[in-house]
PDB file of N, CA and C in Angstrom:
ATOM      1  N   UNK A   1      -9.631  31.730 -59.036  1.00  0.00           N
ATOM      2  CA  UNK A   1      -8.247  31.959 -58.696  1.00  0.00           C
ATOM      3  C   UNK A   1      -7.983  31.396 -57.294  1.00  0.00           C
ATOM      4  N   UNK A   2      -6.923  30.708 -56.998  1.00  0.00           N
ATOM      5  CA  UNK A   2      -6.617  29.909 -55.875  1.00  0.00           C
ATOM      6  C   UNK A   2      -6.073  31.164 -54.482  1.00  0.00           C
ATOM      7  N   UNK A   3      -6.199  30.444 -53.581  1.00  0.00           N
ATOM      8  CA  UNK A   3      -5.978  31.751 -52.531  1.00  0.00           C
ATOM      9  C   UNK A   3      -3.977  31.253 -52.131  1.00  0.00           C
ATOM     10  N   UNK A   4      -3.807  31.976 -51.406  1.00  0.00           N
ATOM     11  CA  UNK A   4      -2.197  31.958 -51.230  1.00  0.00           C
ATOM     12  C   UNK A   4      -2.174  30.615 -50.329  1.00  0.00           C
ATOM     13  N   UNK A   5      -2.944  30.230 -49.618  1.00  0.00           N
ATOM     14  CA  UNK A   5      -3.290  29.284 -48.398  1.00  0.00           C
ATOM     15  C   UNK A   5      -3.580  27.787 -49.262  1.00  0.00           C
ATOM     16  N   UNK A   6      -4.577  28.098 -50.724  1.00  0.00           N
ATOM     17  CA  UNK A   6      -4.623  26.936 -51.172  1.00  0.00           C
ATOM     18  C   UNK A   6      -2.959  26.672 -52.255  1.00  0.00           C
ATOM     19  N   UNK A   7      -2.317  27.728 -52.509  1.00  0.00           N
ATOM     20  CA  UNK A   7      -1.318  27.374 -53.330  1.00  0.00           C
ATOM     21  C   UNK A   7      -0.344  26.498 -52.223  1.00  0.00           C
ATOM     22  N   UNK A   8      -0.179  27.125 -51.022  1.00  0.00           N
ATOM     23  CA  UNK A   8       0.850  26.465 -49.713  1.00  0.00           C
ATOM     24  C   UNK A   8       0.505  25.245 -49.908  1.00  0.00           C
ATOM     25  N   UNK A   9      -1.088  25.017 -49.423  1.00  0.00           N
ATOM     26  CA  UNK A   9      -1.461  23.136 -49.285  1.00  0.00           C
ATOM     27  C   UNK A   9      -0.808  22.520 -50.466  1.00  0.00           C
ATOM     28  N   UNK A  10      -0.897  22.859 -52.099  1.00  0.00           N
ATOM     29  CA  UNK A  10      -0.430  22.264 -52.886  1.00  0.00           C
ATOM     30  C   UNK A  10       0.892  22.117 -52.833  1.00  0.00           C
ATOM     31  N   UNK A  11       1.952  23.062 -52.832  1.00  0.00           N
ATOM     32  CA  UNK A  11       3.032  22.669 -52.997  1.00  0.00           C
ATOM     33  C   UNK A  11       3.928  21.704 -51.664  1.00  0.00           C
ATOM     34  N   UNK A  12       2.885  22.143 -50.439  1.00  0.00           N
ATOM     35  CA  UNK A  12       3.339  21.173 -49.559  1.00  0.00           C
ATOM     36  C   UNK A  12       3.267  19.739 -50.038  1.00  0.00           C
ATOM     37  N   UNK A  13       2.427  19.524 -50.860  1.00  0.00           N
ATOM     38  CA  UNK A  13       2.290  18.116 -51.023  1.00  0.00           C
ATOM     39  C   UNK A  13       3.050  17.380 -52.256  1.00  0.00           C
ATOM     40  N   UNK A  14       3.861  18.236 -53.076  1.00  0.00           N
ATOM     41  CA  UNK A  14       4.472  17.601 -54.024  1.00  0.00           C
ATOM     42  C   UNK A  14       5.835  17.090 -53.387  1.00  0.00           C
ATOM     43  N   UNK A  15       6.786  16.149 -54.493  1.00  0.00           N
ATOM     44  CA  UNK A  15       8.015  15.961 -53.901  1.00  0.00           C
ATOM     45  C   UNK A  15       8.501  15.498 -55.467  1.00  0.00           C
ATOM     46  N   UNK A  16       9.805  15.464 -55.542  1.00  0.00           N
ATOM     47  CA  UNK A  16      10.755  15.821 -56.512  1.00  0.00           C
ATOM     48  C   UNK A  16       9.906  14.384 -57.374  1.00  0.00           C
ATOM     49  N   UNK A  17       9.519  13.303 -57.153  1.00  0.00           N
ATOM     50  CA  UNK A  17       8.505  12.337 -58.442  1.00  0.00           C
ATOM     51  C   UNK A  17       7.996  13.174 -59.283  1.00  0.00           C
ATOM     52  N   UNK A  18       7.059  14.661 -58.457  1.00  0.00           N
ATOM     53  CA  UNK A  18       6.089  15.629 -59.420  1.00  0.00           C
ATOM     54  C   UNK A  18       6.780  16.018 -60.518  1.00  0.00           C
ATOM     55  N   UNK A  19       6.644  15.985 -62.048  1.00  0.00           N
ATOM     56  CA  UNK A  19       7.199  16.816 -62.735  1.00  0.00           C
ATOM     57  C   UNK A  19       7.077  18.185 -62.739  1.00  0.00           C
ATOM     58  N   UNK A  20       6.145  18.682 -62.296  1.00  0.00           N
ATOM     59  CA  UNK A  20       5.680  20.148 -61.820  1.00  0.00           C
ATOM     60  C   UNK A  20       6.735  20.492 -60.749  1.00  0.00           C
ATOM     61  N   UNK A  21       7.514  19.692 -60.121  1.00  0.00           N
ATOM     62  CA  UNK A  21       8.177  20.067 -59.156  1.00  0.00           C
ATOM     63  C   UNK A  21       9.419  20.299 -59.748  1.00  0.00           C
ATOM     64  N   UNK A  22      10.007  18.625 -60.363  1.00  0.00           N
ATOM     65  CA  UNK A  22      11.056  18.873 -60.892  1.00  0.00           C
ATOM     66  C   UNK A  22      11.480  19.314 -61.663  1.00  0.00           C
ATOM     67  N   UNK A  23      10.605  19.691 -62.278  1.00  0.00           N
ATOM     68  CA  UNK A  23      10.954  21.202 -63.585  1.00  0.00           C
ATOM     69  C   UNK A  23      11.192  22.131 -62.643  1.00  0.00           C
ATOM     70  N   UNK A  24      10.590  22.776 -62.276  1.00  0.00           N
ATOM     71  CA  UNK A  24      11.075  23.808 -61.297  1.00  0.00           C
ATOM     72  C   UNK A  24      12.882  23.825 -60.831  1.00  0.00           C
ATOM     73  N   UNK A  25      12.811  22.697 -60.180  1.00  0.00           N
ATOM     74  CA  UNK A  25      14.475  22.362 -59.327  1.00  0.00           C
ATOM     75  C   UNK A  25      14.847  22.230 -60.128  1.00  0.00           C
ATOM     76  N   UNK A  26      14.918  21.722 -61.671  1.00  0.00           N
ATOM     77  CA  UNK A  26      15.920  21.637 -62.835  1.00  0.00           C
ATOM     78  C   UNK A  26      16.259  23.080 -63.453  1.00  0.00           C
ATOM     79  N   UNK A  27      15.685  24.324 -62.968  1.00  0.00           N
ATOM     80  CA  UNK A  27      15.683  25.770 -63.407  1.00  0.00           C
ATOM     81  C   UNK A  27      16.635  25.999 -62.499  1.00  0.00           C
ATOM     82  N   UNK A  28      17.460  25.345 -61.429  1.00  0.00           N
ATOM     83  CA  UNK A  28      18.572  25.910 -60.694  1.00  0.00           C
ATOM     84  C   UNK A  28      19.503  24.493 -60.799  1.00  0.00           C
ATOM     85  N   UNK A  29      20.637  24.653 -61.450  1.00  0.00           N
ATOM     86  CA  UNK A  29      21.411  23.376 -61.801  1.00  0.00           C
ATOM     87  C   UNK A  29      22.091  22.642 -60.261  1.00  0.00           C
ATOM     88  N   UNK A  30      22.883  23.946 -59.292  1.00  0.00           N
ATOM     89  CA  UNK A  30      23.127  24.011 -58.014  1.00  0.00           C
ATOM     90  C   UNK A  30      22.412  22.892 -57.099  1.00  0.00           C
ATOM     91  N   UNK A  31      20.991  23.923 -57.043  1.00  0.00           N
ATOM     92  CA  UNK A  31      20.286  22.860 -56.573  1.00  0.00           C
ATOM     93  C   UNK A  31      19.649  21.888 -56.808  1.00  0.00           C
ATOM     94  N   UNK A  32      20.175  20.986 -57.795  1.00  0.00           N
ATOM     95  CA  UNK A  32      19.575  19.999 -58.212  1.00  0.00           C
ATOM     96  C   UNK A  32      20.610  19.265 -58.777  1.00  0.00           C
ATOM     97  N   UNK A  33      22.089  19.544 -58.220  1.00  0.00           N
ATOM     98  CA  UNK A  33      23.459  18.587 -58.294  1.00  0.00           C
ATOM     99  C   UNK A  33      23.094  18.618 -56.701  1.00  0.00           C
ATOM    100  N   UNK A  34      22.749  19.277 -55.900  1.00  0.00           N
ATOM    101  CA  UNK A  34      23.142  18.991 -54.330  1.00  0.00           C
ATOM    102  C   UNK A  34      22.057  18.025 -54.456  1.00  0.00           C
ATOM    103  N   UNK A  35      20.781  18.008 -54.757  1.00  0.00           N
ATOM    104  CA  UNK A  35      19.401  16.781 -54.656  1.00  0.00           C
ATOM    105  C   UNK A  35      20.085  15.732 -54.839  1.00  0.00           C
ATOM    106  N   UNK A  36      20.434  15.683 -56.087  1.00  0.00           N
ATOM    107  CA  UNK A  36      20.808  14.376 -56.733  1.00  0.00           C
ATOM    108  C   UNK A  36      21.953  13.967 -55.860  1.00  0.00           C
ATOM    109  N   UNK A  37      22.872  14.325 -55.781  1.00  0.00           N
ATOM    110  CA  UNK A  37      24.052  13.944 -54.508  1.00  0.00           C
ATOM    111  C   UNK A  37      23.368  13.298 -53.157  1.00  0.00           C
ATOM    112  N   UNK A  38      22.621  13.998 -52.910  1.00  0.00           N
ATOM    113  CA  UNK A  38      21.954  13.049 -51.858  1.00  0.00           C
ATOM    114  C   UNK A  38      21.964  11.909 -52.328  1.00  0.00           C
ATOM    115  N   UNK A  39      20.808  12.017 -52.858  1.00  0.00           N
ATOM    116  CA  UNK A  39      19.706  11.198 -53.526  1.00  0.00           C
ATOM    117  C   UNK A  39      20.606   9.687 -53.921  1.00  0.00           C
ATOM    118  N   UNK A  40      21.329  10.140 -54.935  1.00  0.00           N
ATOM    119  CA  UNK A  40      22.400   8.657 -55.680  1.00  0.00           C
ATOM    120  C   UNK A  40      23.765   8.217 -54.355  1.00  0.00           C
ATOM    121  N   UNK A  41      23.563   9.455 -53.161  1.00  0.00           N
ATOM    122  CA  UNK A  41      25.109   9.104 -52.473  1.00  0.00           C
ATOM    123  C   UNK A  41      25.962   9.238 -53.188  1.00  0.00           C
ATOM    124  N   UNK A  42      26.423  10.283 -54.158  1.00  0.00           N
ATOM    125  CA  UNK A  42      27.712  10.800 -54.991  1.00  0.00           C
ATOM    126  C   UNK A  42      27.836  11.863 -54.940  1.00  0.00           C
ATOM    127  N   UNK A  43      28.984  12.068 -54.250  1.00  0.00           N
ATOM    128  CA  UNK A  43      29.428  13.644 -53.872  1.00  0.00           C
ATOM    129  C   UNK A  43      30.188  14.129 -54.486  1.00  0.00           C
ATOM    130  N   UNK A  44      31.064  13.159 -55.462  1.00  0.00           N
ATOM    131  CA  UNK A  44      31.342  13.899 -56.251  1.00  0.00           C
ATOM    132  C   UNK A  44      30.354  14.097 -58.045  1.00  0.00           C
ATOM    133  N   UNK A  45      29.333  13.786 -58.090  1.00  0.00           N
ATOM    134  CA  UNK A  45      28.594  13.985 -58.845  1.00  0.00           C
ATOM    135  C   UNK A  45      28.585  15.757 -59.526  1.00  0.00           C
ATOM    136  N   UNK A  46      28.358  16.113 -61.062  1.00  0.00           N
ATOM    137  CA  UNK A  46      28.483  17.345 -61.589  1.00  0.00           C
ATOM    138  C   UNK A  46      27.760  17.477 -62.386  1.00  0.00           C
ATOM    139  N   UNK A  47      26.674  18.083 -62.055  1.00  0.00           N
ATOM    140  CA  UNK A  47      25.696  18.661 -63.453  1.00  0.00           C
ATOM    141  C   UNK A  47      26.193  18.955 -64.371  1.00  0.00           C
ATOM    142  N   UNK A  48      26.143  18.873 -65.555  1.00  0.00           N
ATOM    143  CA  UNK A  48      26.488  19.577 -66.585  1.00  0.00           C
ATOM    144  C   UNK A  48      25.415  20.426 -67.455  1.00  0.00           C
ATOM    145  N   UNK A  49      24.509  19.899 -67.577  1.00  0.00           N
ATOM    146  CA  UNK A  49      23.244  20.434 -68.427  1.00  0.00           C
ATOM    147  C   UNK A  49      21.603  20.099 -67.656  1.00  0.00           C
ATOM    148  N   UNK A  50      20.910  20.506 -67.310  1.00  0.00           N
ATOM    149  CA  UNK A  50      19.557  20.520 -67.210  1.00  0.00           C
ATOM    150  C   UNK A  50      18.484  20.643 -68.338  1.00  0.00           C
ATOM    151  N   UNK A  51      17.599  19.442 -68.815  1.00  0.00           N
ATOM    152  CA  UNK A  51      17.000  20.182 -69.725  1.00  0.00           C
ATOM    153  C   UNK A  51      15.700  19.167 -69.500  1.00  0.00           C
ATOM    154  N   UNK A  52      14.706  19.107 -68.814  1.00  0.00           N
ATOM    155  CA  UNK A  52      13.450  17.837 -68.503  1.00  0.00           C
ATOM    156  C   UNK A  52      13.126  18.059 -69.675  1.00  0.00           C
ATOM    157  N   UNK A  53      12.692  16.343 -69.403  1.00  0.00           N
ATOM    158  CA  UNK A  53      11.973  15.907 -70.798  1.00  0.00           C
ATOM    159  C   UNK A  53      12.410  15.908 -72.183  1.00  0.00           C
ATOM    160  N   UNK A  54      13.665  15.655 -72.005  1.00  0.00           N
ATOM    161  CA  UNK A  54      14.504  15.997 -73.443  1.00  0.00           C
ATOM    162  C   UNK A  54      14.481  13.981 -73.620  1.00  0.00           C
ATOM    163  N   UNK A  55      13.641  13.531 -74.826  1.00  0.00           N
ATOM    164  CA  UNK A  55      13.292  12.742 -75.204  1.00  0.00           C
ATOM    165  C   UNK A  55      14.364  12.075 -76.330  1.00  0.00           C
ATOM    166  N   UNK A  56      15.319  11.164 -76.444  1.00  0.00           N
ATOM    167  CA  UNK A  56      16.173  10.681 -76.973  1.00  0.00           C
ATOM    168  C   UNK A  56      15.983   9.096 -77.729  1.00  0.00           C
ATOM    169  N   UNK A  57      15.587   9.417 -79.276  1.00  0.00           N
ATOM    170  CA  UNK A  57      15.126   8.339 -80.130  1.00  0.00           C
ATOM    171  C   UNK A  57      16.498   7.108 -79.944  1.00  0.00           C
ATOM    172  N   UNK A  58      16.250   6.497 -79.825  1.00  0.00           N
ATOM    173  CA  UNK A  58      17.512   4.877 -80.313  1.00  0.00           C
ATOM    174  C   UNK A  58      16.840   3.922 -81.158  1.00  0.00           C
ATOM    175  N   UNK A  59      17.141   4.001 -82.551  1.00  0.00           N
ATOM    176  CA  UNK A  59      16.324   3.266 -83.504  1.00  0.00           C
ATOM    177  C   UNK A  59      17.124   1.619 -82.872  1.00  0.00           C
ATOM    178  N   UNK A  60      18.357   1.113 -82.775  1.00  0.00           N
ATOM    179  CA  UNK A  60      18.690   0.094 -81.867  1.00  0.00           C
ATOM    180  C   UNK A  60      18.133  -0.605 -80.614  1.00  0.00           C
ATOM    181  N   UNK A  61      17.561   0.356 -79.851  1.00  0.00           N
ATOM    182  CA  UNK A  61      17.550  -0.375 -78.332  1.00  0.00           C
ATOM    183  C   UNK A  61      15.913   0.947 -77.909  1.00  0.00           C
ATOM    184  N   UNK A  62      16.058   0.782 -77.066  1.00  0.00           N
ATOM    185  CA  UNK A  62      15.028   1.867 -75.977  1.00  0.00           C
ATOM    186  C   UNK A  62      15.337   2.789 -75.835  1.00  0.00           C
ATOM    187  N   UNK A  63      14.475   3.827 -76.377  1.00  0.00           N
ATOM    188  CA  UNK A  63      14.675   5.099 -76.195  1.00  0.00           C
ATOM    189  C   UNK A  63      14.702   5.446 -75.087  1.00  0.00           C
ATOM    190  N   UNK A  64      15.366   6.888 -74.396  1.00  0.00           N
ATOM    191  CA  UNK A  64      14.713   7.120 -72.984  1.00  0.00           C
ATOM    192  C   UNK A  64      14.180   8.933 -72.928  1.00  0.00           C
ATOM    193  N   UNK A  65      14.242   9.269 -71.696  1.00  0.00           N
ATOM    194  CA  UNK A  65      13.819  10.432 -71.749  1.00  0.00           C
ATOM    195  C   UNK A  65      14.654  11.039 -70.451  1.00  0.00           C
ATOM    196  N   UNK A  66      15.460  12.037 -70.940  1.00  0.00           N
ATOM    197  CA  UNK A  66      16.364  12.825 -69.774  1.00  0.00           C
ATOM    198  C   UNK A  66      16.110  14.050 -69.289  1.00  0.00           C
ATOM    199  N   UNK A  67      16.225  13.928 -67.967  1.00  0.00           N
ATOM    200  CA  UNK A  67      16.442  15.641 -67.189  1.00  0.00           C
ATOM    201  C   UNK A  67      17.498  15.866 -67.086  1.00  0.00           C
ATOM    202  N   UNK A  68      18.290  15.515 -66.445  1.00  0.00           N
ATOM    203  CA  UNK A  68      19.961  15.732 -66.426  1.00  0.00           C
ATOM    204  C   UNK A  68      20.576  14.971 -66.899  1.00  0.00           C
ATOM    205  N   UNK A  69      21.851  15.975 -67.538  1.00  0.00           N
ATOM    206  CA  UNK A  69      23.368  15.397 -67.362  1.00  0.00           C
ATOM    207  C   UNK A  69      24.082  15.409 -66.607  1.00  0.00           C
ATOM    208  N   UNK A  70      24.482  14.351 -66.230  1.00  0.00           N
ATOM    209  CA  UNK A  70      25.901  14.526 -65.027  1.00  0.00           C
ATOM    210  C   UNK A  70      26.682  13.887 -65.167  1.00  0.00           C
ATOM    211  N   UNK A  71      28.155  13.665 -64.862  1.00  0.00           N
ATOM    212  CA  UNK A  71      29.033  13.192 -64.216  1.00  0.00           C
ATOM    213  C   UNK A  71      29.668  12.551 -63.102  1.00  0.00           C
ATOM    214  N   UNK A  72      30.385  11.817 -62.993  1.00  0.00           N
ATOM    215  CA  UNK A  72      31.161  11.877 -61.834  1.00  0.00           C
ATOM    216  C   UNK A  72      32.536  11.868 -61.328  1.00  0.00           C
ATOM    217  N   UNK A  73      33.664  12.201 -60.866  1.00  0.00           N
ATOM    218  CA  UNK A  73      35.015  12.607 -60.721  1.00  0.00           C
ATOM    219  C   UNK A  73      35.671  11.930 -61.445  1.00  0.00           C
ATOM    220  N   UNK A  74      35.122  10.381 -62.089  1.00  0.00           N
ATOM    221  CA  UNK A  74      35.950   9.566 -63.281  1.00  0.00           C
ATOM    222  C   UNK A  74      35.508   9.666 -64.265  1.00  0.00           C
ATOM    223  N   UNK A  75      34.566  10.721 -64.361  1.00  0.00           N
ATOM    224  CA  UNK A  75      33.825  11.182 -66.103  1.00  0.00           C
ATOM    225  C   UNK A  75      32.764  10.092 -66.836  1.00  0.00           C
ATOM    226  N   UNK A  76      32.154   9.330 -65.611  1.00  0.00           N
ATOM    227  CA  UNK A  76      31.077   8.468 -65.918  1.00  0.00           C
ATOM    228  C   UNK A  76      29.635   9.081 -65.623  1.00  0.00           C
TER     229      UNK A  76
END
């Protein structure tokens, strides 16, 4: 069992790339429309749904794989 000191070192060292991380921040929609706002420079950006790893077949083109939905003030 890890001590409280080795859990600190670990999570100091992740950053929102980790999926271990960003699952986590995708469990609060809030904070993870304010990330992403940084992140893309869109302030008016709007979560709508959180759901990692939600995997989306396109027998046409390339599938992809989504964590969020969002928006932005012109509904793109």
């Amino acid at each position: 069992m890890k001590t409280v000191t080795e859990h600190k070192a670990l999570v100091s060292r992740l950053n929102l790339m980790d999926d271990m991380f960003f699952h986590k921040v995708t469990e609060y929609p809030e904070a993870c429309q304010e990330i992403l706002r940084i992140i893309l420079k869109k302030p008016d950006l709007c979560v709508k749904h959180c759901q990692t790893q939600r995997y989306l077949r396109n027998l046409d083109a390339h599938s992809v794989i989504l964590d969020v939905l969002c928006t932005d003030e012109s509904g793109r």
